[in-house]
Protein backbone atom coordinates (compact mmCIF):
# COMPACT_ATOMS: atom_id res chain seq x y z
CA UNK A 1 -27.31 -45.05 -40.48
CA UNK A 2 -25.20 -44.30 -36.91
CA UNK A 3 -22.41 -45.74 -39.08
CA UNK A 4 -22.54 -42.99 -41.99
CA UNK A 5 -23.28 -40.19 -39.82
CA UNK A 6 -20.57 -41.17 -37.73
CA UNK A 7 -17.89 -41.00 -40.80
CA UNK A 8 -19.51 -37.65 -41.62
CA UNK A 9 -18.41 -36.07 -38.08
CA UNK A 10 -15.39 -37.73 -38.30
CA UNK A 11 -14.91 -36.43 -41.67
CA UNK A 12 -15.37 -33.23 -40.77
CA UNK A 13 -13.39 -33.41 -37.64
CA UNK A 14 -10.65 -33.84 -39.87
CA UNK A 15 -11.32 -30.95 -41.96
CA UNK A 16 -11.77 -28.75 -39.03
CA UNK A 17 -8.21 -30.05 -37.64
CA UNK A 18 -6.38 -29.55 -41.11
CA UNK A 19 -7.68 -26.22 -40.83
CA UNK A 20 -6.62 -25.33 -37.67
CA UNK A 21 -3.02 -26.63 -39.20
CA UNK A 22 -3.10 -24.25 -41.78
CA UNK A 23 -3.55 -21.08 -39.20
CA UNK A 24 -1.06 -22.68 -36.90
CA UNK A 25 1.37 -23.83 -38.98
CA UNK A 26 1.09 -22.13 -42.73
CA UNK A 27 -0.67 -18.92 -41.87
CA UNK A 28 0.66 -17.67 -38.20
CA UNK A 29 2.41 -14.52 -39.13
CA UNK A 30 -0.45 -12.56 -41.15
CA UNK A 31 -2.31 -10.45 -38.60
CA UNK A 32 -6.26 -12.18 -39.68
CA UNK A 33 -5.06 -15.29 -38.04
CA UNK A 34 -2.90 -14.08 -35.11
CA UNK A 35 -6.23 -11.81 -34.94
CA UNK A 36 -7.84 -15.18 -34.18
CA UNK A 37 -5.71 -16.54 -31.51
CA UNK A 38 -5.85 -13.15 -29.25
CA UNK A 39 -2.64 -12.02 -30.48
CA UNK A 40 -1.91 -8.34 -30.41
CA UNK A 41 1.03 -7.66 -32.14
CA UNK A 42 3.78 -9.09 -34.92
CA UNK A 43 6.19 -9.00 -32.33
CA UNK A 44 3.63 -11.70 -30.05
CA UNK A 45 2.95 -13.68 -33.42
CA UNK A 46 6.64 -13.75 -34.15
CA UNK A 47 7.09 -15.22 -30.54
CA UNK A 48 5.00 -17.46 -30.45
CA UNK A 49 5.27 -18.81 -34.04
CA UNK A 50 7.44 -21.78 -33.04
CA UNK A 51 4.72 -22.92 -30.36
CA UNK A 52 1.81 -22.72 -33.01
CA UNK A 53 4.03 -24.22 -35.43
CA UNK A 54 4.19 -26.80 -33.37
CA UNK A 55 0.44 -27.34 -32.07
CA UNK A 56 0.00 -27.17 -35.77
CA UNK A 57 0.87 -30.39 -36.64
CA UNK A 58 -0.46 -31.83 -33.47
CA UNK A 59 -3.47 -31.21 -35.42
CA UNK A 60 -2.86 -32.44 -38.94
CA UNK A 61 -1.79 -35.66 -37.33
CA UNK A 62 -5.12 -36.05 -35.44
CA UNK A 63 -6.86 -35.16 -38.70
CA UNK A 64 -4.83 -37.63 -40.18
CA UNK A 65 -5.55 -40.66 -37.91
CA UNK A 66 -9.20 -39.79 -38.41
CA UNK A 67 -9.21 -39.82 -41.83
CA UNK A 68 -7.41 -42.73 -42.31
CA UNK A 69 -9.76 -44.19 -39.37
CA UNK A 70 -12.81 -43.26 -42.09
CA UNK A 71 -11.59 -44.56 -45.17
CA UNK A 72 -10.33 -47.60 -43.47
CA UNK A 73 -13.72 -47.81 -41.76
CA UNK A 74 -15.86 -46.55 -44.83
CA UNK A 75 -14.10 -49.54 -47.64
CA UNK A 76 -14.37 -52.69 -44.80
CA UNK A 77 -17.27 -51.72 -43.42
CA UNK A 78 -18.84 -51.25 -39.64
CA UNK A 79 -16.85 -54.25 -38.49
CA UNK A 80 -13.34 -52.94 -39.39
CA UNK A 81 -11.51 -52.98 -35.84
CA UNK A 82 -8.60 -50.91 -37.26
CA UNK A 83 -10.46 -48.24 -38.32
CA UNK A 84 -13.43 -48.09 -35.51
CA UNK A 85 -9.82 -48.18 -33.30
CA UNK A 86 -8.25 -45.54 -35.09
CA UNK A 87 -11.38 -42.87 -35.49
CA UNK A 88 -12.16 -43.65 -31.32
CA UNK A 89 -8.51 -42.94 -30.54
CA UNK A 90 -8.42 -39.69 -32.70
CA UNK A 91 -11.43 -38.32 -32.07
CA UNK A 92 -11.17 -39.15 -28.67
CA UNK A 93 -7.31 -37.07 -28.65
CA UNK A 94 -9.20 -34.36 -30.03
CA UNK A 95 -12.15 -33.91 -27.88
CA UNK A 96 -9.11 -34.51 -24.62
CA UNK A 97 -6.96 -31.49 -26.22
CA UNK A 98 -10.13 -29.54 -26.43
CA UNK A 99 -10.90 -30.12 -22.59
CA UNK A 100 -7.38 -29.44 -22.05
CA UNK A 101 -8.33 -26.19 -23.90
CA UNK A 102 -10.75 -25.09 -21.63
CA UNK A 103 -8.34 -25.29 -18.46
CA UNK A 104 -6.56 -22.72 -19.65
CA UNK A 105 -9.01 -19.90 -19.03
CA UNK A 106 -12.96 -19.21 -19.59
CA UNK A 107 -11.99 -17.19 -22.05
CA UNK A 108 -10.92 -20.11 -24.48
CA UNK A 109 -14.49 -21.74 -23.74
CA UNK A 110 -15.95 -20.73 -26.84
CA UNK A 111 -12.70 -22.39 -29.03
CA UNK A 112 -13.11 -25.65 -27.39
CA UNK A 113 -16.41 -25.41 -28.21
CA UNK A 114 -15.87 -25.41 -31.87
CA UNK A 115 -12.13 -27.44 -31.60
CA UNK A 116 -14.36 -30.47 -29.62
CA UNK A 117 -17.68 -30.57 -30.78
CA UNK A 118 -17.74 -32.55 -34.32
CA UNK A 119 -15.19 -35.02 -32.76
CA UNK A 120 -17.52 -35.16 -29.60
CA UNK A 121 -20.44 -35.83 -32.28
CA UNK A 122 -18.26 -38.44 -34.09
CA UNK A 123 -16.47 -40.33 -31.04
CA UNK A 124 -20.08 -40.75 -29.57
CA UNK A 125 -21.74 -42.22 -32.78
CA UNK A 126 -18.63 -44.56 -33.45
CA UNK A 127 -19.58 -46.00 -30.26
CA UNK A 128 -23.19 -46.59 -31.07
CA UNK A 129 -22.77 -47.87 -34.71
């Protein structure tokens, strides 16, 4: 049971994170998302586009370890070292970027919150299954 719920956080880990890509790295210049980030202007979205273009895919390529990590986990089963490995080191990289996150300010508390907490959820019950 620790094992499916784990691949559920993980799963949507990696939906969160492919999501996150899409504002960063598809979606930065229309003002809802710059909105998002605390961006006031074009001109500051415009600026800063190359830096979220950037984080972006730091984020599809976490989701992407962890969703490789599940499937590889999910079709071998519980004792699949490869994909236990893969889902601890991703999950793991995304719960560290989200405490890295909240070192930048109280004010980016709340989006660590939601950037770390299903791949807190899903690091923690990898390591119990």
């Amino acid at each position: 049971m620790l094992g499916i719920l784990a691949l559920v956080f993980a799963g949507l880990a990696a939906l969160l994170h492919v999501y996150i890509f899409v504002l960063e790295s598809v979606r930065w210049s229309h003002p809802s998302v710059w909105r998002i980030f605390g961006l006031t202007s074009q001109e500051a979205a415009d600026t800063t586009k190359p830096l979220a273009y950037n984080q972006g895919f730091y984020n599809l390529f976490l989701a992407i370890g962890a969703a490789l990590g599940v499937v590889l986990w999910a079709v071998n089963g519980v004792g699949d070292v490869a994909g236990r490995t893969l889902l601890l080191f991703s999950l793991g990289s995304m719960v560290a970027a989200a405490l890295v996150l909240v070192t930048s300010g109280r004010k980016y508390l709340r989006p660590a919150t939601v950037q770390g907490t299903l791949p807190l959820i899903g690091f923690v019950l990898t390591l119990l299954a």
